[in-house]
PDB file of N, CA and C in Angstrom:
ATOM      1  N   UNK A   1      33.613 -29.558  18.561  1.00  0.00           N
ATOM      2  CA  UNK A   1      33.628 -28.239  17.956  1.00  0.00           C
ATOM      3  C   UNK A   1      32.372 -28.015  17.100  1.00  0.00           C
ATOM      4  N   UNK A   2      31.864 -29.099  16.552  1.00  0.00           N
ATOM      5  CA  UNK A   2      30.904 -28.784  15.437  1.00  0.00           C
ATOM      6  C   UNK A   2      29.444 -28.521  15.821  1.00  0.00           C
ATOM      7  N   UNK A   3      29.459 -29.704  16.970  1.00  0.00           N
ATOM      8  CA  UNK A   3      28.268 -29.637  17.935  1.00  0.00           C
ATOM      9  C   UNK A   3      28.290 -28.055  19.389  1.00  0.00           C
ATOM     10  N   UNK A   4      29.083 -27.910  19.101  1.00  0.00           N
ATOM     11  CA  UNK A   4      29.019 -26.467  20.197  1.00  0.00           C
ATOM     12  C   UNK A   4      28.477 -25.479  18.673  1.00  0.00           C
ATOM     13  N   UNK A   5      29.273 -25.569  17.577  1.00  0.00           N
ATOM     14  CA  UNK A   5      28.534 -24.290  16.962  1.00  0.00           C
ATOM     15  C   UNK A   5      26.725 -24.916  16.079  1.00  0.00           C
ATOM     16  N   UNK A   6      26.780 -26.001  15.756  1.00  0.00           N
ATOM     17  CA  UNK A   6      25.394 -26.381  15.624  1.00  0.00           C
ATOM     18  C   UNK A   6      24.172 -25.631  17.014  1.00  0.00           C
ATOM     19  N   UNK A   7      25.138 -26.219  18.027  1.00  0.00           N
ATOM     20  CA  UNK A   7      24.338 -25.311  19.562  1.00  0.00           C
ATOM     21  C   UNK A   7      24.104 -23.750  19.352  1.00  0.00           C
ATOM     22  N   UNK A   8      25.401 -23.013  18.938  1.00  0.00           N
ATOM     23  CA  UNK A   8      25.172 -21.807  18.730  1.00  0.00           C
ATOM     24  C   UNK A   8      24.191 -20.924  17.773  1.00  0.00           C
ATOM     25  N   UNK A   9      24.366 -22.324  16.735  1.00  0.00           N
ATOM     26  CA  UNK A   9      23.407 -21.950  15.703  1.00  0.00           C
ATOM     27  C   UNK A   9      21.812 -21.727  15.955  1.00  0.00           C
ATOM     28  N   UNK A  10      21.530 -23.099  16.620  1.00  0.00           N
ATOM     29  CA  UNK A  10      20.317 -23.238  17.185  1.00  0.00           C
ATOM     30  C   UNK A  10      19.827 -22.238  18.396  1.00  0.00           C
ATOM     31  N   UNK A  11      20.612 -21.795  18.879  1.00  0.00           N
ATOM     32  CA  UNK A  11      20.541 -20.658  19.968  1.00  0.00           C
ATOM     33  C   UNK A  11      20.038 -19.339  19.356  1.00  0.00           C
ATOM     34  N   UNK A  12      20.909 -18.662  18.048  1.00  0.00           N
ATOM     35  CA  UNK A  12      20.932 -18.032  17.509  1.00  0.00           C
ATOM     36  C   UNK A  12      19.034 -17.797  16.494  1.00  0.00           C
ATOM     37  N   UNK A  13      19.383 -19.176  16.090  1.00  0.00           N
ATOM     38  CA  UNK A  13      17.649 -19.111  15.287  1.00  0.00           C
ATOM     39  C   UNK A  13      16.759 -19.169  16.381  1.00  0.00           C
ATOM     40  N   UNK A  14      16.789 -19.577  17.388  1.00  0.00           N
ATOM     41  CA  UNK A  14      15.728 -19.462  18.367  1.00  0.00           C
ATOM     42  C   UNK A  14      15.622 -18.201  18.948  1.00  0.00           C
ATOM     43  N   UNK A  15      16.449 -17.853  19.159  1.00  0.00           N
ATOM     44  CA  UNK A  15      16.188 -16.211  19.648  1.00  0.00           C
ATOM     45  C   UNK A  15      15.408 -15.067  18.667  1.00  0.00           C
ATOM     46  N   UNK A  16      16.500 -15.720  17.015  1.00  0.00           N
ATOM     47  CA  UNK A  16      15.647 -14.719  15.806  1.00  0.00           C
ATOM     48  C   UNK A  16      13.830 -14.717  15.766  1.00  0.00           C
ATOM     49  N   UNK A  17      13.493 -16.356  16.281  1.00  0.00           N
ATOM     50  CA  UNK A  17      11.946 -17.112  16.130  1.00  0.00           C
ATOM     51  C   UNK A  17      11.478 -16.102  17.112  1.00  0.00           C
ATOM     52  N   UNK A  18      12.150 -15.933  18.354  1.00  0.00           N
ATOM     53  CA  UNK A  18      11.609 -15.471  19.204  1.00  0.00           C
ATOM     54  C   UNK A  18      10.631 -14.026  19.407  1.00  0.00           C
ATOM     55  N   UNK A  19      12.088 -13.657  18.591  1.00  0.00           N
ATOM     56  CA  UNK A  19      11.826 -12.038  18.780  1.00  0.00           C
ATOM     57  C   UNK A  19      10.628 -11.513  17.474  1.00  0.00           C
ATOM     58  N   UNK A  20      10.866 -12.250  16.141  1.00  0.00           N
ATOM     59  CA  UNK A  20       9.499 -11.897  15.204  1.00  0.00           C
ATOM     60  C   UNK A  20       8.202 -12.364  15.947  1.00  0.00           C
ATOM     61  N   UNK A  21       7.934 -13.664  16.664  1.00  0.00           N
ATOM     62  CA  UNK A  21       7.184 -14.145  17.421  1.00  0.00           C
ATOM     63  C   UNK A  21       6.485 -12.836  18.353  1.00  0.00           C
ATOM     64  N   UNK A  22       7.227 -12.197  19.084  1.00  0.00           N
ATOM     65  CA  UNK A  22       6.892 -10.834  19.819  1.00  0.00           C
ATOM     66  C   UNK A  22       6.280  -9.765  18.757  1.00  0.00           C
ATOM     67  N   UNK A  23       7.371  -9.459  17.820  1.00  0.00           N
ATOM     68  CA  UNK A  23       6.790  -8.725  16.875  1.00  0.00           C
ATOM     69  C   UNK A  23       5.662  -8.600  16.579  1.00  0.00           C
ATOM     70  N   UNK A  24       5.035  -9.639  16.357  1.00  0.00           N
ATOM     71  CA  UNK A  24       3.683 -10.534  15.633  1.00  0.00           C
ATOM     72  C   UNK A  24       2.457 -10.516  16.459  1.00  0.00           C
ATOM     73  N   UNK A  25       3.001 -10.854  17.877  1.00  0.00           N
ATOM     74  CA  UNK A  25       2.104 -10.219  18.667  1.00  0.00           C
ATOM     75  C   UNK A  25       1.996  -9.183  18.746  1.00  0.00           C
ATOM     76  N   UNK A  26       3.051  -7.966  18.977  1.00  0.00           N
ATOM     77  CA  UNK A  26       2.316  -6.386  19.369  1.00  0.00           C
ATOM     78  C   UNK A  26       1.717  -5.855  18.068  1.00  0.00           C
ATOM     79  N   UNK A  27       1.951  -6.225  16.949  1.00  0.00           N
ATOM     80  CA  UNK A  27       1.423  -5.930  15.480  1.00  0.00           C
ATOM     81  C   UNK A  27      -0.187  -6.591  15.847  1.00  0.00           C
ATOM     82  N   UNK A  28      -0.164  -7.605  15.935  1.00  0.00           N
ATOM     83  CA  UNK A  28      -1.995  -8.013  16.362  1.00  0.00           C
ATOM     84  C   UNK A  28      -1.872  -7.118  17.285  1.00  0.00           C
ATOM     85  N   UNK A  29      -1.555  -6.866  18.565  1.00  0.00           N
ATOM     86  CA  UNK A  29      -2.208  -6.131  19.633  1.00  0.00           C
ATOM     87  C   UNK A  29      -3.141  -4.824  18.834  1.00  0.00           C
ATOM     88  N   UNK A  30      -1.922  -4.227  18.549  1.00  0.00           N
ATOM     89  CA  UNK A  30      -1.666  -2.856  17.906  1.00  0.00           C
ATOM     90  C   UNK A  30      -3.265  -2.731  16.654  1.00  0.00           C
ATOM     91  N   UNK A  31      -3.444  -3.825  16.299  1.00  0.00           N
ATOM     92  CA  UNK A  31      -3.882  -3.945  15.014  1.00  0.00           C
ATOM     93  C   UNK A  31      -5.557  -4.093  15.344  1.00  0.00           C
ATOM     94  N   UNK A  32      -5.689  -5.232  16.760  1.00  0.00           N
ATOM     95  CA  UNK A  32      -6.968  -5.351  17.722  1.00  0.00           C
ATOM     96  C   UNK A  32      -7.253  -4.073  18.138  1.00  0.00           C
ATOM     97  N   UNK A  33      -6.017  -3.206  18.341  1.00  0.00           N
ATOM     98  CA  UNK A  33      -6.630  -1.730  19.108  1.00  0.00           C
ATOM     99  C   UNK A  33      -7.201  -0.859  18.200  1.00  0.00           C
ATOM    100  N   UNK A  34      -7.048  -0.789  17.355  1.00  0.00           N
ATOM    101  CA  UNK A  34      -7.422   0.163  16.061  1.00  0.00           C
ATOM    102  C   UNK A  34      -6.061   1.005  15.830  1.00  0.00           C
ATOM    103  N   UNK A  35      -5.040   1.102  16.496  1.00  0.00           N
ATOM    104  CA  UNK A  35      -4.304   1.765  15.779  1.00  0.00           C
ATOM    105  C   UNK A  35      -3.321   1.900  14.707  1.00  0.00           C
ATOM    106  N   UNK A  36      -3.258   0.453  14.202  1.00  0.00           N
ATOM    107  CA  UNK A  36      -2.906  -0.078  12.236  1.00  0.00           C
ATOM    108  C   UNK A  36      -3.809   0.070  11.646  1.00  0.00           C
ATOM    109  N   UNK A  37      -5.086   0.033  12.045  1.00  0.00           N
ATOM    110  CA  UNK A  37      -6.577   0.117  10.671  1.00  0.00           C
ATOM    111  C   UNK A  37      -6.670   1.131  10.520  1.00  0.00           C
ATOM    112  N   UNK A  38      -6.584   2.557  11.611  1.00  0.00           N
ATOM    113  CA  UNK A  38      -6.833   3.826  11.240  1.00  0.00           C
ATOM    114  C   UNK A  38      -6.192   4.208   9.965  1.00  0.00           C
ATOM    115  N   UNK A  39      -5.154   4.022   9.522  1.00  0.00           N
ATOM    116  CA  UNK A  39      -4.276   4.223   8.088  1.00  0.00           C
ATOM    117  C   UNK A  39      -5.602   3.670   7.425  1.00  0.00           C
ATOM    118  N   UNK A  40      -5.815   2.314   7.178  1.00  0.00           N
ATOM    119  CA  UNK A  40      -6.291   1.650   6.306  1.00  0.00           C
ATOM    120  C   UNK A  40      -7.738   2.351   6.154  1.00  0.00           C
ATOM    121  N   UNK A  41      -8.384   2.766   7.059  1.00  0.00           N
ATOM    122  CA  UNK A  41      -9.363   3.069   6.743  1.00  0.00           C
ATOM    123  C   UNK A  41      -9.317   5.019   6.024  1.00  0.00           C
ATOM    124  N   UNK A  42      -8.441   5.208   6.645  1.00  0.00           N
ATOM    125  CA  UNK A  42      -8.425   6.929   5.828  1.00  0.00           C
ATOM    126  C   UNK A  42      -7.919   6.392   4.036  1.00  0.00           C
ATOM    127  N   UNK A  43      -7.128   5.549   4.221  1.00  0.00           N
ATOM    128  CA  UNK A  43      -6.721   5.457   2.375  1.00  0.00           C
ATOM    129  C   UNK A  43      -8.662   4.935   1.654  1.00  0.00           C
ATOM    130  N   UNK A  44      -8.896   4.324   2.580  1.00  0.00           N
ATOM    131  CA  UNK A  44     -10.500   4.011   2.061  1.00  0.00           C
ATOM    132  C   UNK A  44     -11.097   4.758   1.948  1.00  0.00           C
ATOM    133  N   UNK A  45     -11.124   5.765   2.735  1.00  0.00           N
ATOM    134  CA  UNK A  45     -11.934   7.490   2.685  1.00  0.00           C
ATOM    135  C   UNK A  45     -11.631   8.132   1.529  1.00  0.00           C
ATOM    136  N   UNK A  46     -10.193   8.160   1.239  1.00  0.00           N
ATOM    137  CA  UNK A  46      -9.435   8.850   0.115  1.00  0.00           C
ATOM    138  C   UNK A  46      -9.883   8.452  -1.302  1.00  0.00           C
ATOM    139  N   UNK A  47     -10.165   7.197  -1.312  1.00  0.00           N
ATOM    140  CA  UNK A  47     -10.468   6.040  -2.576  1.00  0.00           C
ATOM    141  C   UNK A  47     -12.330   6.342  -2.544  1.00  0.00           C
ATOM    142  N   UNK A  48     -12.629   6.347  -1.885  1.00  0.00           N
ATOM    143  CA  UNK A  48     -13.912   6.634  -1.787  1.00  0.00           C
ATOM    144  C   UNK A  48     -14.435   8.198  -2.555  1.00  0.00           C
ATOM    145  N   UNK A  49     -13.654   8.993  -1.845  1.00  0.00           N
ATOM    146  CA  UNK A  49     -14.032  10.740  -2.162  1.00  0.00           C
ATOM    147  C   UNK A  49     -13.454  10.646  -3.988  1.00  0.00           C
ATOM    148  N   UNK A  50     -12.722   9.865  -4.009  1.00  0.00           N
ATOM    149  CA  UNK A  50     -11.759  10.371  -5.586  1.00  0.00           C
ATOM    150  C   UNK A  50     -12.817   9.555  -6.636  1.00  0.00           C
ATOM    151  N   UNK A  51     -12.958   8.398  -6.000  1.00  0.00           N
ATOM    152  CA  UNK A  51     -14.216   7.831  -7.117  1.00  0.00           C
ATOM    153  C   UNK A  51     -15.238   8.768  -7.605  1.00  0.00           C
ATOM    154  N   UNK A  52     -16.237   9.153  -6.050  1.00  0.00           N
ATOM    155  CA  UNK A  52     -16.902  10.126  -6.162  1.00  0.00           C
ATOM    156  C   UNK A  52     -17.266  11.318  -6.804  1.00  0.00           C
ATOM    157  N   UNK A  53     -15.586  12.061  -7.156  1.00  0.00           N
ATOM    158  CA  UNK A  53     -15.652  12.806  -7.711  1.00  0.00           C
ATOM    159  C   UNK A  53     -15.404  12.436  -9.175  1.00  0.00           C
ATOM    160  N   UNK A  54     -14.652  11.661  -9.542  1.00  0.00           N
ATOM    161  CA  UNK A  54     -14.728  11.440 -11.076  1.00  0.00           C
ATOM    162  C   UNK A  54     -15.971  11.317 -11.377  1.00  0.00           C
ATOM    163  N   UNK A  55     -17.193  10.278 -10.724  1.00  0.00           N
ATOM    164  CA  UNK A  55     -18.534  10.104 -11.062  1.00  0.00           C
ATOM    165  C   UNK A  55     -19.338  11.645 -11.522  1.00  0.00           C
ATOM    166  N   UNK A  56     -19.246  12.651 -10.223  1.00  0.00           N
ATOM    167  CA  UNK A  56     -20.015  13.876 -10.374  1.00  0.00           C
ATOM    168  C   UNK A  56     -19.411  14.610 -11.581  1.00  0.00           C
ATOM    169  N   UNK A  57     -17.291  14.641 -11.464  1.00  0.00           N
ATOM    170  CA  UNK A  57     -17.410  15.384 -12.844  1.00  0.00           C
ATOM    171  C   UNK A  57     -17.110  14.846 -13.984  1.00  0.00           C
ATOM    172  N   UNK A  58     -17.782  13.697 -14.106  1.00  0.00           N
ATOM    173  CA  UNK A  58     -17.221  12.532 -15.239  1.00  0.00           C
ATOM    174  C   UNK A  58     -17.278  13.133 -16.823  1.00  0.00           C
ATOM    175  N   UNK A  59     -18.582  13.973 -17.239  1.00  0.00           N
ATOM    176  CA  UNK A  59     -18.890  14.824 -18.147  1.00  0.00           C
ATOM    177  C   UNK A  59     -17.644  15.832 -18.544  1.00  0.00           C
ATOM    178  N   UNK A  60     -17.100  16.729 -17.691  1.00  0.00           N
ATOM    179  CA  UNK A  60     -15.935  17.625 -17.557  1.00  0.00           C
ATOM    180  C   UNK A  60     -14.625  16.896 -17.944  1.00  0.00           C
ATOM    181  N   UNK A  61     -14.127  16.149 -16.879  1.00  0.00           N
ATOM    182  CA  UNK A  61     -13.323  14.820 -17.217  1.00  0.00           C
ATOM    183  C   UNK A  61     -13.000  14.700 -18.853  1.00  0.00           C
ATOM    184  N   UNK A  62     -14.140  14.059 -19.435  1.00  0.00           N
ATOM    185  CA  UNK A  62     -14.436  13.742 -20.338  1.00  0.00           C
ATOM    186  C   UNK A  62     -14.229  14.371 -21.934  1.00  0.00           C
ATOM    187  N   UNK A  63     -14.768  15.635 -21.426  1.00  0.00           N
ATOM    188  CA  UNK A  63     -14.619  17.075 -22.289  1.00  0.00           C
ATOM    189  C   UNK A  63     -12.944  17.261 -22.587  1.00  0.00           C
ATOM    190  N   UNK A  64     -12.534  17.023 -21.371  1.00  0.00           N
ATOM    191  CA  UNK A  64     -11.055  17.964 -21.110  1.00  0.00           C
ATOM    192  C   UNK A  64     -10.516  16.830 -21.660  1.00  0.00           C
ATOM    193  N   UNK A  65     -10.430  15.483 -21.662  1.00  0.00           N
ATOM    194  CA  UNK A  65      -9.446  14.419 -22.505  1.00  0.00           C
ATOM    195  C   UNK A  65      -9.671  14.578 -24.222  1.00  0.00           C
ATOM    196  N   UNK A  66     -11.079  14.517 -24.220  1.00  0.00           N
ATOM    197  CA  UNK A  66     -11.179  14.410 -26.032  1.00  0.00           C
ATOM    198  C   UNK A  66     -11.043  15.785 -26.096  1.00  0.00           C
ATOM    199  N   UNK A  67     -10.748  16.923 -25.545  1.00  0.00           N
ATOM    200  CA  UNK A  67      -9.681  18.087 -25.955  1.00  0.00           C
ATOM    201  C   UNK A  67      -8.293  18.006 -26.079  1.00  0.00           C
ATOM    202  N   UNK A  68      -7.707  17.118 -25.129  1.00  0.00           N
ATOM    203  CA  UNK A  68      -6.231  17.185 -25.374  1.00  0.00           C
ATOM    204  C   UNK A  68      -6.249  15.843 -26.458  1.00  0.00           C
ATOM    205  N   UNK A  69      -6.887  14.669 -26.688  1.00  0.00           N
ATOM    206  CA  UNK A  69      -6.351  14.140 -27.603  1.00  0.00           C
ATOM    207  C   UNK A  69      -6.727  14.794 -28.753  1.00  0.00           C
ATOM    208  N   UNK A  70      -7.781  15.897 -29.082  1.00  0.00           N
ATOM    209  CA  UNK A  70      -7.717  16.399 -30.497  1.00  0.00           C
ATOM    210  C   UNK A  70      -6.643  16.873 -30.542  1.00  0.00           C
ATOM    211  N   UNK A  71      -6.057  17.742 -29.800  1.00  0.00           N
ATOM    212  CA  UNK A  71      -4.939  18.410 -29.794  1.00  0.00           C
ATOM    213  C   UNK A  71      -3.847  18.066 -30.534  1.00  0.00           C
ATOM    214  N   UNK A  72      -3.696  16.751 -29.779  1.00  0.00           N
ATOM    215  CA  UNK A  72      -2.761  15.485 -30.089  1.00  0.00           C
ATOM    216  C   UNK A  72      -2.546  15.028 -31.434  1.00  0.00           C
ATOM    217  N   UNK A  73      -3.945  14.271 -31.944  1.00  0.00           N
ATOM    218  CA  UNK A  73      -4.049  14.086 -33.121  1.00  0.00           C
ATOM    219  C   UNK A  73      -3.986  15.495 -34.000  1.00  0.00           C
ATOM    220  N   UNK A  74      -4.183  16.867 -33.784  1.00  0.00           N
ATOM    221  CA  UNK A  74      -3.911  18.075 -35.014  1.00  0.00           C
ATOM    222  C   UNK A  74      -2.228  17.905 -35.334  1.00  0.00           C
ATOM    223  N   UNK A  75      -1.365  17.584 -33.731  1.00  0.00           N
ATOM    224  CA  UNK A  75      -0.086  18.431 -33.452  1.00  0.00           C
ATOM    225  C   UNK A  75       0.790  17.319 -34.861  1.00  0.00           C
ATOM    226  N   UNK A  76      -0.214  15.861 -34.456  1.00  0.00           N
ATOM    227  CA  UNK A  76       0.889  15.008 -35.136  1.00  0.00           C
ATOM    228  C   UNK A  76       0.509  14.686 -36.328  1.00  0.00           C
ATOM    229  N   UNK A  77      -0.863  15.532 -37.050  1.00  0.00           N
ATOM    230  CA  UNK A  77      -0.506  15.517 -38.769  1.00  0.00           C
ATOM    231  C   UNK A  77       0.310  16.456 -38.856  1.00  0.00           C
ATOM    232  N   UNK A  78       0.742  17.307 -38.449  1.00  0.00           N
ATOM    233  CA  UNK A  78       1.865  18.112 -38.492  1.00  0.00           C
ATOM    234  C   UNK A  78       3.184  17.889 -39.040  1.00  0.00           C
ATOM    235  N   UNK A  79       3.122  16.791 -38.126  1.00  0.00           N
ATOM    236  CA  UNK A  79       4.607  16.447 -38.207  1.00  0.00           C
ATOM    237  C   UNK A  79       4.585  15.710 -39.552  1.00  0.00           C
TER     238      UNK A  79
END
């Protein structure tokens, strides 16, 4: 009895090995073809343009924070 379900067991994990095993391959396939990097590379585009722009309006940026923290600091001698 113990050795038929040890068998089953082992049947069972070999099939689970099997099937991530497949997985793993069409994920490389998929990944060799370019069609998983395309994501990766638009979030790089995205990260790229947003840097960019903080750089050009870093001055503005800049203006508009030490406006709201004066703000900040007036609201809370207030209190």
């Amino acid at each position: 009895m113990q050795l038929q379900n040890l068998v089953k067991a082992q049947y069972a994990f070999d099939a689970w090995l099997f099937s991530h095993m497949e997985q793993c391959k069409k994920k490389r396939r998929n990944l060799i073809k370019g069609n998983e990097a395309l994501g990766t590379i638009e979030l790089v585009l995205i990260i790229v343009v947003l840097i960019s722009l903080v750089v050009i309006f870093r001055d503005r940026i800049k203006n508009v924070l030490n406006d709201i923290l004066k703000k900040i600091e007036s609201n809370a001698k207030s209190v």
